[in-house]
PDB file of N, CA and C in Angstrom:
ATOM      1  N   UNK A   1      11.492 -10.533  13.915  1.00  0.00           N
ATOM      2  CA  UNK A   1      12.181  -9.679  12.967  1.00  0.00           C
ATOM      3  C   UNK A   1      11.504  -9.729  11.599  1.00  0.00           C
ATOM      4  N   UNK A   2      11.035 -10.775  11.108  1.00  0.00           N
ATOM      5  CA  UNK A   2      10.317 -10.951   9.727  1.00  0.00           C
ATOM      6  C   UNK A   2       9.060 -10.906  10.279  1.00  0.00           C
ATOM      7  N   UNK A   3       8.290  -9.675   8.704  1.00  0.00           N
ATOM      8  CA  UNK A   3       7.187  -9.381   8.689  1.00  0.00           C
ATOM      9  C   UNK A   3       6.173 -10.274   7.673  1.00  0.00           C
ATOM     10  N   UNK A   4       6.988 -10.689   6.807  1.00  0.00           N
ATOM     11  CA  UNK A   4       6.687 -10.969   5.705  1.00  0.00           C
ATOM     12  C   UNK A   4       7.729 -11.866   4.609  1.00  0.00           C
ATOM     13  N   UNK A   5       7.086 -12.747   4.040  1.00  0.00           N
ATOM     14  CA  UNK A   5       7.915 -12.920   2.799  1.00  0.00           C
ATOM     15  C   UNK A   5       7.229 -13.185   2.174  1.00  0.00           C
ATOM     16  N   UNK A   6       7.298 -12.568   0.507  1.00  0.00           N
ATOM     17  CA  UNK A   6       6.594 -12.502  -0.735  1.00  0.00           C
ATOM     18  C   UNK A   6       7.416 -13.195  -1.655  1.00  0.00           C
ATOM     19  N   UNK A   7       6.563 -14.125  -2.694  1.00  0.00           N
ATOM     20  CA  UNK A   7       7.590 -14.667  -3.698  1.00  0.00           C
ATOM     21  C   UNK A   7       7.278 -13.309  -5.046  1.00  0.00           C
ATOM     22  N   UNK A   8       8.245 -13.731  -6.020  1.00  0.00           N
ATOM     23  CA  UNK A   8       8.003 -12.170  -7.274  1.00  0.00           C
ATOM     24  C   UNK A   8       7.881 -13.650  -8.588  1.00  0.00           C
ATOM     25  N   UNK A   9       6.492 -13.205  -9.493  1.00  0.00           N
ATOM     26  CA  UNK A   9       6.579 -13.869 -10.304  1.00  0.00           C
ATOM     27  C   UNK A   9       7.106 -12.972 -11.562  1.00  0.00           C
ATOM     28  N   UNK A  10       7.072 -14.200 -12.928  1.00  0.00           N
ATOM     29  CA  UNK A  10       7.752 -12.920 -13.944  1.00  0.00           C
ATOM     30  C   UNK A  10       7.051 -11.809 -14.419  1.00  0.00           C
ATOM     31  N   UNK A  11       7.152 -10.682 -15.002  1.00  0.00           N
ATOM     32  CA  UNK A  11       6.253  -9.902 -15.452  1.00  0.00           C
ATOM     33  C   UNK A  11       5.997  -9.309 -17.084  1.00  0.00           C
ATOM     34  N   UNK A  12       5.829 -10.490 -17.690  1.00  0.00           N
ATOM     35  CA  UNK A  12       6.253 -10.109 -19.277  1.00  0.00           C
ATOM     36  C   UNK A  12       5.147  -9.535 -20.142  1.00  0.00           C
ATOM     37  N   UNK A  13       3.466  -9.940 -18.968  1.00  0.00           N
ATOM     38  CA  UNK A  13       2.224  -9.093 -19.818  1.00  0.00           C
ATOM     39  C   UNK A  13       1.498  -9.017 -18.131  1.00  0.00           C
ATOM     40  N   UNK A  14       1.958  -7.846 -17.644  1.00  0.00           N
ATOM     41  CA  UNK A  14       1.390  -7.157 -16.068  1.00  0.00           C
ATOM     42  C   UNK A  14      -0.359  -7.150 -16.320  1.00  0.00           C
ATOM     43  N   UNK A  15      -0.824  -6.641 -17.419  1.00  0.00           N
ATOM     44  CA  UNK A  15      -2.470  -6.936 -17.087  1.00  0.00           C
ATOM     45  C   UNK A  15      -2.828  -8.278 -17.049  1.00  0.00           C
ATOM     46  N   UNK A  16      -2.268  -9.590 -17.724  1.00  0.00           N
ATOM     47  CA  UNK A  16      -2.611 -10.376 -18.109  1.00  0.00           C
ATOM     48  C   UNK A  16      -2.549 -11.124 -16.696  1.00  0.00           C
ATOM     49  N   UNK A  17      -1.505 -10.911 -16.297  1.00  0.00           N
ATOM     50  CA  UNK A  17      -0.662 -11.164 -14.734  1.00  0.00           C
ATOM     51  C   UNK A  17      -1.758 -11.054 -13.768  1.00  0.00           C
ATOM     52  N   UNK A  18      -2.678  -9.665 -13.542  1.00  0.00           N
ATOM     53  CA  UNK A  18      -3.362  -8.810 -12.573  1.00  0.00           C
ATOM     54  C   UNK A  18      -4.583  -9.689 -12.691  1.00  0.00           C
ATOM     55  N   UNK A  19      -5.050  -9.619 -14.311  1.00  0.00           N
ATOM     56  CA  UNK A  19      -6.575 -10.592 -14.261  1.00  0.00           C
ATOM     57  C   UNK A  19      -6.292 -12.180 -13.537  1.00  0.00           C
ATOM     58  N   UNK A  20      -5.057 -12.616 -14.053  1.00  0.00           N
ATOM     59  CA  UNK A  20      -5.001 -14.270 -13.860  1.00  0.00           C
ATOM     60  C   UNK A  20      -5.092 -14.576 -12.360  1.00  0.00           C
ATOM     61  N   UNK A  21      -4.109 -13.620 -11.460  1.00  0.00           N
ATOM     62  CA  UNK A  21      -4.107 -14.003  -9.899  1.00  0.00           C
ATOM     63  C   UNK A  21      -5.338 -13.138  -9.394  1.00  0.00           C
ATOM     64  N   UNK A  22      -6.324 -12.018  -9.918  1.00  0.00           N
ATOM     65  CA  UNK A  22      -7.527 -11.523  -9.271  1.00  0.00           C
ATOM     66  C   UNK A  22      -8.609 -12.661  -9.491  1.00  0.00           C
ATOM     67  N   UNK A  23      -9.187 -13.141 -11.056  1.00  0.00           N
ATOM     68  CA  UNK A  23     -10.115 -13.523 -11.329  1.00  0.00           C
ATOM     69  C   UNK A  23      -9.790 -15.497 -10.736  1.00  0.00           C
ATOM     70  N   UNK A  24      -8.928 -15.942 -11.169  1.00  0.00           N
ATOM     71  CA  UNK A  24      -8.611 -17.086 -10.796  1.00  0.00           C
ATOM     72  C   UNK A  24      -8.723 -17.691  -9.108  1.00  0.00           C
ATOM     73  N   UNK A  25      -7.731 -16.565  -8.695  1.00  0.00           N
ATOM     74  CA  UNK A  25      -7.022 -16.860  -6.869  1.00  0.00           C
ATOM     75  C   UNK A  25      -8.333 -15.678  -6.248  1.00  0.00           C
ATOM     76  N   UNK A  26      -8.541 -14.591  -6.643  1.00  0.00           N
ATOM     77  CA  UNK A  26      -9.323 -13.659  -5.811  1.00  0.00           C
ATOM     78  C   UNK A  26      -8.398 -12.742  -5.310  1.00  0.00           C
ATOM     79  N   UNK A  27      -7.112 -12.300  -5.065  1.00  0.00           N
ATOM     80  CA  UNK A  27      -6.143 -12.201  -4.805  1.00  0.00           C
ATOM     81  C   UNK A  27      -6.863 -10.149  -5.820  1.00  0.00           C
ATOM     82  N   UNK A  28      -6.472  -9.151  -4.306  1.00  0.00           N
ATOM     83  CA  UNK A  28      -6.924  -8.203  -4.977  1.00  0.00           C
ATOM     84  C   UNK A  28      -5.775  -6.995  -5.052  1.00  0.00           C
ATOM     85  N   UNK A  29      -6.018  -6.106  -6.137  1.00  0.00           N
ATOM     86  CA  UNK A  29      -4.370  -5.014  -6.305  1.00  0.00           C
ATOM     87  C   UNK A  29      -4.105  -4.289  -5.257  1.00  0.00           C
ATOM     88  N   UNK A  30      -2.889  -4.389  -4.598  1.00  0.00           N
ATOM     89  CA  UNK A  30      -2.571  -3.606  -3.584  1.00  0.00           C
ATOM     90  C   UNK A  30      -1.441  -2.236  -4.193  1.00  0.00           C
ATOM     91  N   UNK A  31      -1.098  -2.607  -5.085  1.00  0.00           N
ATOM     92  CA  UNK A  31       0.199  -1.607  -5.703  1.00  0.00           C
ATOM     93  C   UNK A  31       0.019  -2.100  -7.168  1.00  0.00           C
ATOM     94  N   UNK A  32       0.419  -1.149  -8.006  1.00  0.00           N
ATOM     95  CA  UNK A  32       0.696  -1.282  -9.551  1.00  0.00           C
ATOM     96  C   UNK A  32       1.830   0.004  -9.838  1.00  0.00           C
ATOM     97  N   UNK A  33       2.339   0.813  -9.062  1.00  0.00           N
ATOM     98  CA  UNK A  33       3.658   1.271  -9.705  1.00  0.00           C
ATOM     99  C   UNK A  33       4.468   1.391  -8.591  1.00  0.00           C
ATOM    100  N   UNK A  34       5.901   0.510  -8.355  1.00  0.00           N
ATOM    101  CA  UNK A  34       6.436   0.558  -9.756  1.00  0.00           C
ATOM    102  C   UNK A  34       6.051  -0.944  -9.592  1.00  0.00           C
ATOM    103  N   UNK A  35       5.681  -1.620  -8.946  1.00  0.00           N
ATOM    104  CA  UNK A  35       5.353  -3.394  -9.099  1.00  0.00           C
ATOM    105  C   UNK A  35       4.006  -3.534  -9.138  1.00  0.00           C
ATOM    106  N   UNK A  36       3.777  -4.899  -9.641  1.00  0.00           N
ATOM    107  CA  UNK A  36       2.034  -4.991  -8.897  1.00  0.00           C
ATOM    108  C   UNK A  36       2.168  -5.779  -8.192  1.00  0.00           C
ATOM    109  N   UNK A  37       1.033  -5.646  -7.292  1.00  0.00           N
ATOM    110  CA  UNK A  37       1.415  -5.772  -6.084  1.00  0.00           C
ATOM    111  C   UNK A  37       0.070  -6.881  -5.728  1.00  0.00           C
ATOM    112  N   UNK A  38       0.153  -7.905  -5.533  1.00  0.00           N
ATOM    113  CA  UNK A  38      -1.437  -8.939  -5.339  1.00  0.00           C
ATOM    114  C   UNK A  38      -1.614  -9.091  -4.043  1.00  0.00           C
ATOM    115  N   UNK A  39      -2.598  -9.013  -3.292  1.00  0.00           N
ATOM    116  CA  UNK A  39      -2.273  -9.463  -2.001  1.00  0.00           C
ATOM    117  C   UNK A  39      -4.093  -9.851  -1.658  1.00  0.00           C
ATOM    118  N   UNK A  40      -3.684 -11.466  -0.587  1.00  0.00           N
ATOM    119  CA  UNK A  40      -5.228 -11.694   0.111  1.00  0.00           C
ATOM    120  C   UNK A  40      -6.340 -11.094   0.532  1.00  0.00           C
ATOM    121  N   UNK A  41      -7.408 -10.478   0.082  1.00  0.00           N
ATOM    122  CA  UNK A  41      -8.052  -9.742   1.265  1.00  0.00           C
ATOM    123  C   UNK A  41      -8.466 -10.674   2.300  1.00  0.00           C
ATOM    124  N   UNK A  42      -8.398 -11.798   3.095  1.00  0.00           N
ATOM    125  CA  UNK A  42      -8.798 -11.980   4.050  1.00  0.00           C
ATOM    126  C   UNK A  42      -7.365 -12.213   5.233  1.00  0.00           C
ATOM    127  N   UNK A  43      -5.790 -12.221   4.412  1.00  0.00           N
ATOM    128  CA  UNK A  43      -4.858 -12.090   4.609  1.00  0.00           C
ATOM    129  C   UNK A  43      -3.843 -11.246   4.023  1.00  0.00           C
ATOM    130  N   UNK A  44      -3.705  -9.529   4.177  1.00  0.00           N
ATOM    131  CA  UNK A  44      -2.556  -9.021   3.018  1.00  0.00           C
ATOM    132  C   UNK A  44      -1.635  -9.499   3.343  1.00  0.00           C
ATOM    133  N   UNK A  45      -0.790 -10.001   4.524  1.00  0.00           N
ATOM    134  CA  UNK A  45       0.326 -10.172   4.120  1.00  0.00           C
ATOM    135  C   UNK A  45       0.729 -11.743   3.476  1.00  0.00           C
ATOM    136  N   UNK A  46      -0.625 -12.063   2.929  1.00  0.00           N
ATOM    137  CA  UNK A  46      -0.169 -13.147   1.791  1.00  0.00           C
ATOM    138  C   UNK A  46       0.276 -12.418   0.280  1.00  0.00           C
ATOM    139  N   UNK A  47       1.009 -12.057  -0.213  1.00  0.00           N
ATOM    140  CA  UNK A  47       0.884 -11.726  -1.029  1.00  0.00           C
ATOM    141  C   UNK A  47       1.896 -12.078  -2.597  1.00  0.00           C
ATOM    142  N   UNK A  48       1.553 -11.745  -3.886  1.00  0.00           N
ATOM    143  CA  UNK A  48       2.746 -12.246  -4.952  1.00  0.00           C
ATOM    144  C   UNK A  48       2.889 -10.556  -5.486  1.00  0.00           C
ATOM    145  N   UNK A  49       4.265 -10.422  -6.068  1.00  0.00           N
ATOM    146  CA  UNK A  49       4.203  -9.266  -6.358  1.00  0.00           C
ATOM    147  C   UNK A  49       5.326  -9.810  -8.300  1.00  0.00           C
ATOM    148  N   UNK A  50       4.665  -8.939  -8.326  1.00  0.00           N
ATOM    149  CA  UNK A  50       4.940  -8.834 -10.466  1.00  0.00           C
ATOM    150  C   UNK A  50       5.678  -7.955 -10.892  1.00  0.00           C
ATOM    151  N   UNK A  51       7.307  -7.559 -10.934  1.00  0.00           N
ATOM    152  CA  UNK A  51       7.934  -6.773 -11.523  1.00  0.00           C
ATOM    153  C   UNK A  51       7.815  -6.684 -12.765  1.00  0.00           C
ATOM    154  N   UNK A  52       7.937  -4.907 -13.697  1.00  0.00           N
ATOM    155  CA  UNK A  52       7.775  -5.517 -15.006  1.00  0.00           C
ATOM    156  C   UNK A  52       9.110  -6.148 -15.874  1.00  0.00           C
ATOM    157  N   UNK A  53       9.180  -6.838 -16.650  1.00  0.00           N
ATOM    158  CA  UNK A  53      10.625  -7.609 -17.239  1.00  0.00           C
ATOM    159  C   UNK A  53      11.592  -6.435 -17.671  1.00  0.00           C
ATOM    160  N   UNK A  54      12.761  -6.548 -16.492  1.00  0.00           N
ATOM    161  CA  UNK A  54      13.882  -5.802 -16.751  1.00  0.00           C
ATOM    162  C   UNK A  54      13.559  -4.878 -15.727  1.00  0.00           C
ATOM    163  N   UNK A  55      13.244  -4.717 -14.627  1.00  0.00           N
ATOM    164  CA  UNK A  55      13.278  -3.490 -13.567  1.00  0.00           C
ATOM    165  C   UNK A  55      14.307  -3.524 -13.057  1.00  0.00           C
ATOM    166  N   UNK A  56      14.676  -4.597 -12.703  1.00  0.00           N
ATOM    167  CA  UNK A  56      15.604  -4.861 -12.134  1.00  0.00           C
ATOM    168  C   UNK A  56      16.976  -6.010 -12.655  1.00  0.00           C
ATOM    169  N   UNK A  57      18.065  -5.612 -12.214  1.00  0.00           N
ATOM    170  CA  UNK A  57      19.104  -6.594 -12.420  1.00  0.00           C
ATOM    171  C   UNK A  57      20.139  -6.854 -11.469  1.00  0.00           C
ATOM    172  N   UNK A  58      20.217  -8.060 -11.619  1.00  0.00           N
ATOM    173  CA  UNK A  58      19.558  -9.190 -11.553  1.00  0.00           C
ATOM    174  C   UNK A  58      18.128  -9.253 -10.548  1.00  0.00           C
ATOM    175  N   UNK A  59      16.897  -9.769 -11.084  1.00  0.00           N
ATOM    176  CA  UNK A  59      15.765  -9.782 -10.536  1.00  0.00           C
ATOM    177  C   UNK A  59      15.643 -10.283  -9.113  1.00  0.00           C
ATOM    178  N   UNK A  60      15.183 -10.293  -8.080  1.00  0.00           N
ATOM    179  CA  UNK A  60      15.117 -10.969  -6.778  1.00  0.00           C
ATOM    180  C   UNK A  60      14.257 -12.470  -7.384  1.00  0.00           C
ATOM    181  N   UNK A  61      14.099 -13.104  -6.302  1.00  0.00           N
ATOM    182  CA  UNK A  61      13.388 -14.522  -6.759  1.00  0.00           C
ATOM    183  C   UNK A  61      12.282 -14.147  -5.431  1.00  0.00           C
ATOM    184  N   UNK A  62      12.660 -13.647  -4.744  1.00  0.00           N
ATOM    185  CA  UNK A  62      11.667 -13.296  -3.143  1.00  0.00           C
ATOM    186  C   UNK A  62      11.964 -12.002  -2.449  1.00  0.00           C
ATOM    187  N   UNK A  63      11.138 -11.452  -1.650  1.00  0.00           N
ATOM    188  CA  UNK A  63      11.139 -10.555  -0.342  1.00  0.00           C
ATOM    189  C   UNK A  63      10.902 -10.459   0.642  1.00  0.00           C
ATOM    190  N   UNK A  64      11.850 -10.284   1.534  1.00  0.00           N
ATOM    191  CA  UNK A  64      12.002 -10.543   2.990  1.00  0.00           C
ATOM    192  C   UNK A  64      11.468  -9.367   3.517  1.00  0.00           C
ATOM    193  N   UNK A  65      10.450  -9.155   4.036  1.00  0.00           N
ATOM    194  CA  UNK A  65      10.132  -7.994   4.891  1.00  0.00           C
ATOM    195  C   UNK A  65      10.149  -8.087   6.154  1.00  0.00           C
ATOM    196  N   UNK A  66      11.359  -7.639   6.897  1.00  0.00           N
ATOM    197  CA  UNK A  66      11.937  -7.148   8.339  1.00  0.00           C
ATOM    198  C   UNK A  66      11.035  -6.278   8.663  1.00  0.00           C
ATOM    199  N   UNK A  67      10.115  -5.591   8.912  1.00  0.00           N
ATOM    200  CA  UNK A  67       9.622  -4.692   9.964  1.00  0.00           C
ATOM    201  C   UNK A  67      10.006  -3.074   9.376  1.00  0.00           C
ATOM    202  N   UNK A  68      11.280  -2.908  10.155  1.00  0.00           N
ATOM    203  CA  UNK A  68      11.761  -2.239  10.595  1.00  0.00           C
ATOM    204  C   UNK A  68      13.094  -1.591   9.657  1.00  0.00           C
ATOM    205  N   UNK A  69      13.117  -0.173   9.187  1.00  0.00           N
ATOM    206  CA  UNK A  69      14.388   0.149   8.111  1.00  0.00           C
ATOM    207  C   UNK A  69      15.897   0.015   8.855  1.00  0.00           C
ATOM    208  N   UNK A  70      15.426  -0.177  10.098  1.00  0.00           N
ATOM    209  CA  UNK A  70      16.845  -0.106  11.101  1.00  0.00           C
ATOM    210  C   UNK A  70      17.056  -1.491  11.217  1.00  0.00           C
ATOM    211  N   UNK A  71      16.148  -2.825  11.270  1.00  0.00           N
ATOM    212  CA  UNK A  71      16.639  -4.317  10.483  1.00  0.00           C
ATOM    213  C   UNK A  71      17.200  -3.996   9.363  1.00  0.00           C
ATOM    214  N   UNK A  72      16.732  -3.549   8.180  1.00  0.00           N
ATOM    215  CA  UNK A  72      17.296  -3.477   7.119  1.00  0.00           C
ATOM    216  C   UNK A  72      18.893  -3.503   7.147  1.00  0.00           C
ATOM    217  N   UNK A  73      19.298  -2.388   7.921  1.00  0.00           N
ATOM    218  CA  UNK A  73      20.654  -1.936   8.236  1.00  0.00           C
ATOM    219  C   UNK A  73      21.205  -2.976   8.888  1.00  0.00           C
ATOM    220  N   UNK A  74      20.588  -3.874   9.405  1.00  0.00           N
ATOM    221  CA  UNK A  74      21.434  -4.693  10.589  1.00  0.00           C
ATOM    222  C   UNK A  74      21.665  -6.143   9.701  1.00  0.00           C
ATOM    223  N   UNK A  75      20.706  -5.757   9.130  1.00  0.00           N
ATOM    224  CA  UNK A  75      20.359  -7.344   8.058  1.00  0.00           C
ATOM    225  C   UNK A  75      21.938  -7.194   6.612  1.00  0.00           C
ATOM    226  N   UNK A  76      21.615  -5.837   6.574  1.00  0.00           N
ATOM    227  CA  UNK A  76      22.687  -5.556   5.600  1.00  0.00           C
ATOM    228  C   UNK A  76      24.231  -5.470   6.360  1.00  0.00           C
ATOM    229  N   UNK A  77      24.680  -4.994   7.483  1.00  0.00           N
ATOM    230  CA  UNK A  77      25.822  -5.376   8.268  1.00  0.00           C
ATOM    231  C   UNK A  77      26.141  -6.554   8.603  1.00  0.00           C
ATOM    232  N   UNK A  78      25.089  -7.608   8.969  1.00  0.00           N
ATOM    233  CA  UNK A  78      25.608  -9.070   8.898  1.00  0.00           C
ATOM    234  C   UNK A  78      25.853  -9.890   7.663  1.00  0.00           C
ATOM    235  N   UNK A  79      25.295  -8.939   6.412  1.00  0.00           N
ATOM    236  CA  UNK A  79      25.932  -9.988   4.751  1.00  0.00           C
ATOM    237  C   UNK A  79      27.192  -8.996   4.802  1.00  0.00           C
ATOM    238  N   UNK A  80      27.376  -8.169   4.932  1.00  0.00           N
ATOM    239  CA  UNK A  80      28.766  -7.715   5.144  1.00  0.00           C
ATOM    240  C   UNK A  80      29.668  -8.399   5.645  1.00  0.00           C
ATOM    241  N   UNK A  81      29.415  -8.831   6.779  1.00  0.00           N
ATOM    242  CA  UNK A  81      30.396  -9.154   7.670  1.00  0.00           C
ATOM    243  C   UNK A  81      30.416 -11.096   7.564  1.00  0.00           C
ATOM    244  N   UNK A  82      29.750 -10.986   6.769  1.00  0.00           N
ATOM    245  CA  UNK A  82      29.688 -12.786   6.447  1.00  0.00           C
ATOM    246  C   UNK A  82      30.219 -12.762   5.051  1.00  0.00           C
ATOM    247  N   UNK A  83      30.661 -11.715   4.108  1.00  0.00           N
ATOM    248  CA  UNK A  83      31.094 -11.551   2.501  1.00  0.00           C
ATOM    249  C   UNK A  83      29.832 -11.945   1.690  1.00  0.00           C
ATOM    250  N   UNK A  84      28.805 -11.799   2.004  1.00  0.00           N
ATOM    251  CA  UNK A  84      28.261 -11.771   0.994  1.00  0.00           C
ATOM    252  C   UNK A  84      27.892 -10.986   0.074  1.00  0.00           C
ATOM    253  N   UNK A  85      27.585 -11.384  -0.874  1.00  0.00           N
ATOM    254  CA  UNK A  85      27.841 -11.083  -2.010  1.00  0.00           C
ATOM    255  C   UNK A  85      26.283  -9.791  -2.554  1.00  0.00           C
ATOM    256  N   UNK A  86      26.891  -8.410  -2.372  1.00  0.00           N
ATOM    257  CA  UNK A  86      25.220  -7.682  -2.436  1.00  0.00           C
ATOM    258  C   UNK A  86      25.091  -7.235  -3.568  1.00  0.00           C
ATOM    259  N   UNK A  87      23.967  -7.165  -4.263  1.00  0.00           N
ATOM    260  CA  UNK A  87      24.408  -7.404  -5.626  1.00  0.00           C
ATOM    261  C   UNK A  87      23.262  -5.932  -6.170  1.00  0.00           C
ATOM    262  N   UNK A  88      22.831  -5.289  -5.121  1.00  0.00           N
ATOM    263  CA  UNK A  88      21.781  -3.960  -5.335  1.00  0.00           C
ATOM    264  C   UNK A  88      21.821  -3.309  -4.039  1.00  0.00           C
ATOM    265  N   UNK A  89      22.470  -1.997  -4.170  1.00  0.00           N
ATOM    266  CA  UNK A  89      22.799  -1.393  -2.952  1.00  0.00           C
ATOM    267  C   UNK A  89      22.066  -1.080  -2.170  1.00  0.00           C
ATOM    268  N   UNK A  90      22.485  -0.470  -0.934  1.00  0.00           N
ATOM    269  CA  UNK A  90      21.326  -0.452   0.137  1.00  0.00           C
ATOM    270  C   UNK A  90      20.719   0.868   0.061  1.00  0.00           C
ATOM    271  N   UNK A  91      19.473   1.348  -0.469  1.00  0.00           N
ATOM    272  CA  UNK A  91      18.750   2.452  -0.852  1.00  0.00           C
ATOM    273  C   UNK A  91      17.410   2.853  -0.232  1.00  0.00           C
ATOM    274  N   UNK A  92      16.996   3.478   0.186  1.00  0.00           N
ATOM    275  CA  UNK A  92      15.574   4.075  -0.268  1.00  0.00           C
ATOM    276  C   UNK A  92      15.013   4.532  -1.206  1.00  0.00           C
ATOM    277  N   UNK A  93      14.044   3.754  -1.541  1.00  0.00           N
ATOM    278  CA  UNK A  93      13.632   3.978  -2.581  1.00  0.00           C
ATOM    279  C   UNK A  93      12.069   5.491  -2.711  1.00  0.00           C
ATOM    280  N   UNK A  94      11.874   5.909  -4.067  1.00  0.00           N
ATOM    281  CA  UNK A  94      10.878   6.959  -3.633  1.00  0.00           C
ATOM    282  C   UNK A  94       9.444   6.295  -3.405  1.00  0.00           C
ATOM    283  N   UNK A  95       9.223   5.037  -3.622  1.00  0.00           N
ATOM    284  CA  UNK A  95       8.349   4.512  -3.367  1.00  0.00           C
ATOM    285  C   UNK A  95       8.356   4.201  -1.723  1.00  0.00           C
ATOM    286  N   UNK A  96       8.970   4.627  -0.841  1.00  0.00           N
ATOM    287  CA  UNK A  96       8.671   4.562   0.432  1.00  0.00           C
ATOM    288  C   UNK A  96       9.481   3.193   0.764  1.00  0.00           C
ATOM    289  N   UNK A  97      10.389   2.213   0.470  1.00  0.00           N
ATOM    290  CA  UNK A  97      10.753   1.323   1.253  1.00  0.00           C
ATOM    291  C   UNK A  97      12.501   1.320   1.147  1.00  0.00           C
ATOM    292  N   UNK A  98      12.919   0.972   2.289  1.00  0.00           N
ATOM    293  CA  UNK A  98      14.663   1.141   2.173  1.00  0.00           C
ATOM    294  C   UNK A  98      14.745  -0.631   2.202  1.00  0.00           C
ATOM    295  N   UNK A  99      16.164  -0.611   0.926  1.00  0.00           N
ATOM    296  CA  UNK A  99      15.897  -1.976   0.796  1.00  0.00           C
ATOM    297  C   UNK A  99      17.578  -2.616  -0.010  1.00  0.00           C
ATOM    298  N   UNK A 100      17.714  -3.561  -0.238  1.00  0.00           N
ATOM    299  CA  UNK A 100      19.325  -4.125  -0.708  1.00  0.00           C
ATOM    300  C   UNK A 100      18.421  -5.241  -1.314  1.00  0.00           C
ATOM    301  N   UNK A 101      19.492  -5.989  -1.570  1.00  0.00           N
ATOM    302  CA  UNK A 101      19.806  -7.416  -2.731  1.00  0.00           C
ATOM    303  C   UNK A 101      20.583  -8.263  -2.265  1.00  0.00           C
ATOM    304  N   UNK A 102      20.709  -9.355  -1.446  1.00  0.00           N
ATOM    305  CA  UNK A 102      21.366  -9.926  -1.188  1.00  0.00           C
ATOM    306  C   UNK A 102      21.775 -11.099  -1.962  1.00  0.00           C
ATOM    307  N   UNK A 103      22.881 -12.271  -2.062  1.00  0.00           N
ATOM    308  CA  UNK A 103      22.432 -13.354  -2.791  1.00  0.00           C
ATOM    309  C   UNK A 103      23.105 -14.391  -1.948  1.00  0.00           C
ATOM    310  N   UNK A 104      21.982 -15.107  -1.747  1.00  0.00           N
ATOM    311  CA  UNK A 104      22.037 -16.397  -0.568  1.00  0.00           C
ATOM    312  C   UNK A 104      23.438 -17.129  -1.365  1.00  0.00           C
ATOM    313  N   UNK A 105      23.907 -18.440  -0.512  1.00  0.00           N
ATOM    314  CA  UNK A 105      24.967 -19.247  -1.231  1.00  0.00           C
ATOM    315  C   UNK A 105      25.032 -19.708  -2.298  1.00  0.00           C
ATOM    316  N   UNK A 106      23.367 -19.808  -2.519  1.00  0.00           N
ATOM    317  CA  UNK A 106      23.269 -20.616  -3.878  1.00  0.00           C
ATOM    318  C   UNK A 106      23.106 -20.025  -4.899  1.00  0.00           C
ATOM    319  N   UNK A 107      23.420 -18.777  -4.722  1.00  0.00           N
ATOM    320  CA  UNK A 107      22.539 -17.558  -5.910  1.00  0.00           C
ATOM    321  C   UNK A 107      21.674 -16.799  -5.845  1.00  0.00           C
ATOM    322  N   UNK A 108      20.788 -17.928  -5.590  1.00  0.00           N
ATOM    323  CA  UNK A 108      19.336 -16.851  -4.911  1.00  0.00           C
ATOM    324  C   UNK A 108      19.459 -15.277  -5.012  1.00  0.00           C
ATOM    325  N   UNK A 109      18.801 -14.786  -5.775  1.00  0.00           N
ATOM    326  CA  UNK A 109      19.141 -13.115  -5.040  1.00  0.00           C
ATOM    327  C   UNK A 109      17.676 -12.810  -4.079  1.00  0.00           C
ATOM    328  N   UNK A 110      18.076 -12.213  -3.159  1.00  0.00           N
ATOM    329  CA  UNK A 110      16.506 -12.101  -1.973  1.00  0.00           C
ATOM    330  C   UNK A 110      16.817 -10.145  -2.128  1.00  0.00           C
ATOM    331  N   UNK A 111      15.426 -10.092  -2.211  1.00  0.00           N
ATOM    332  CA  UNK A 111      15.180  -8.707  -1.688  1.00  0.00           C
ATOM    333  C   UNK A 111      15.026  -8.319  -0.541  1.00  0.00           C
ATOM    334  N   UNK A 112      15.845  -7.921   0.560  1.00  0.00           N
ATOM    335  CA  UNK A 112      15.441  -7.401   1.863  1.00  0.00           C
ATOM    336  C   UNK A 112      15.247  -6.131   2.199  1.00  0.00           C
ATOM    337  N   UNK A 113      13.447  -5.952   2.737  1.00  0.00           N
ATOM    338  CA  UNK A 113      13.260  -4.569   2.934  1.00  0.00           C
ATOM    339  C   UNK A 113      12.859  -4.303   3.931  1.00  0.00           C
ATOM    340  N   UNK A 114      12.007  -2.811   4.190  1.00  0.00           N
ATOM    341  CA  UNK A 114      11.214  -2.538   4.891  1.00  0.00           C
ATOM    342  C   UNK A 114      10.502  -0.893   4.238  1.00  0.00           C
ATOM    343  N   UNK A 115       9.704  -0.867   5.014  1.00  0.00           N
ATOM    344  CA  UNK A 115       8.350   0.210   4.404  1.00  0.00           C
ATOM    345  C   UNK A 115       8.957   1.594   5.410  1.00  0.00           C
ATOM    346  N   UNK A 116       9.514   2.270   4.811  1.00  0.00           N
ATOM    347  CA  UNK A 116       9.655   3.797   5.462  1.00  0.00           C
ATOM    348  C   UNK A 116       8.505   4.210   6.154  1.00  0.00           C
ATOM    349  N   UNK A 117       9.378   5.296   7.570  1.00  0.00           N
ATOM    350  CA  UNK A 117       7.988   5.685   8.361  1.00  0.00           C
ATOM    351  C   UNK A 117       7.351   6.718   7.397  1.00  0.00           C
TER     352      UNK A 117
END
């Protein structure tokens, strides 16, 4: 069921962000709107992704990538049905991925998505 999970670092100077994990890690741009997006070339789905400060509220701390937009739905019916607590509705976005906010027990808020066909 999981494709992926990405951690999100902060994003308070995005170029400064892009040089530090390219020139440092090697780590090359896969996306820059609306996130940037870093990912391995000898592995993409290693990847860190850089919101800019304030895209979101409350920010995710990670992203769960399910596969599939019909996980999404199933992923989002079982925090339902367990009360949890969703704290960014379940959308598609125009950037191509349908996606929610969940927040684990401890707070955590997790981003769970997937990439539209």
């Amino acid at each position: 069921m999981i494709k992926r999970i990405h951690p999100y670092a902060d994003g308070d100077d995005l170029a400064a962000s892009r040089d530090f994990y390219v020139e440092v890690f090697g780590l090359e741009v896969a996306m820059e709107d609306p996130v940037l997006c870093l990912q391995s070339p000898a592995n993409p789905s290693a990847q860190v992704i850089i919101p800019p400060r304030g895209m979101e509220d409350p920010p995710p701390r990670f992203g769960i990538d399910v596969g599939e937009p019909a996980t999404v739905d199933a992923v989002h019916a079982a925090a339902l049905r367990r009360g949890l607590r969703i704290v960014y509705p379940l959308t598609d976005e125009p950037w191509g991925v349908r996606r929610f906010f969940v927040e684990d027990p401890s707070g955590t808020v997790i981003n769970v998505l997937a990439h539209l066909p």
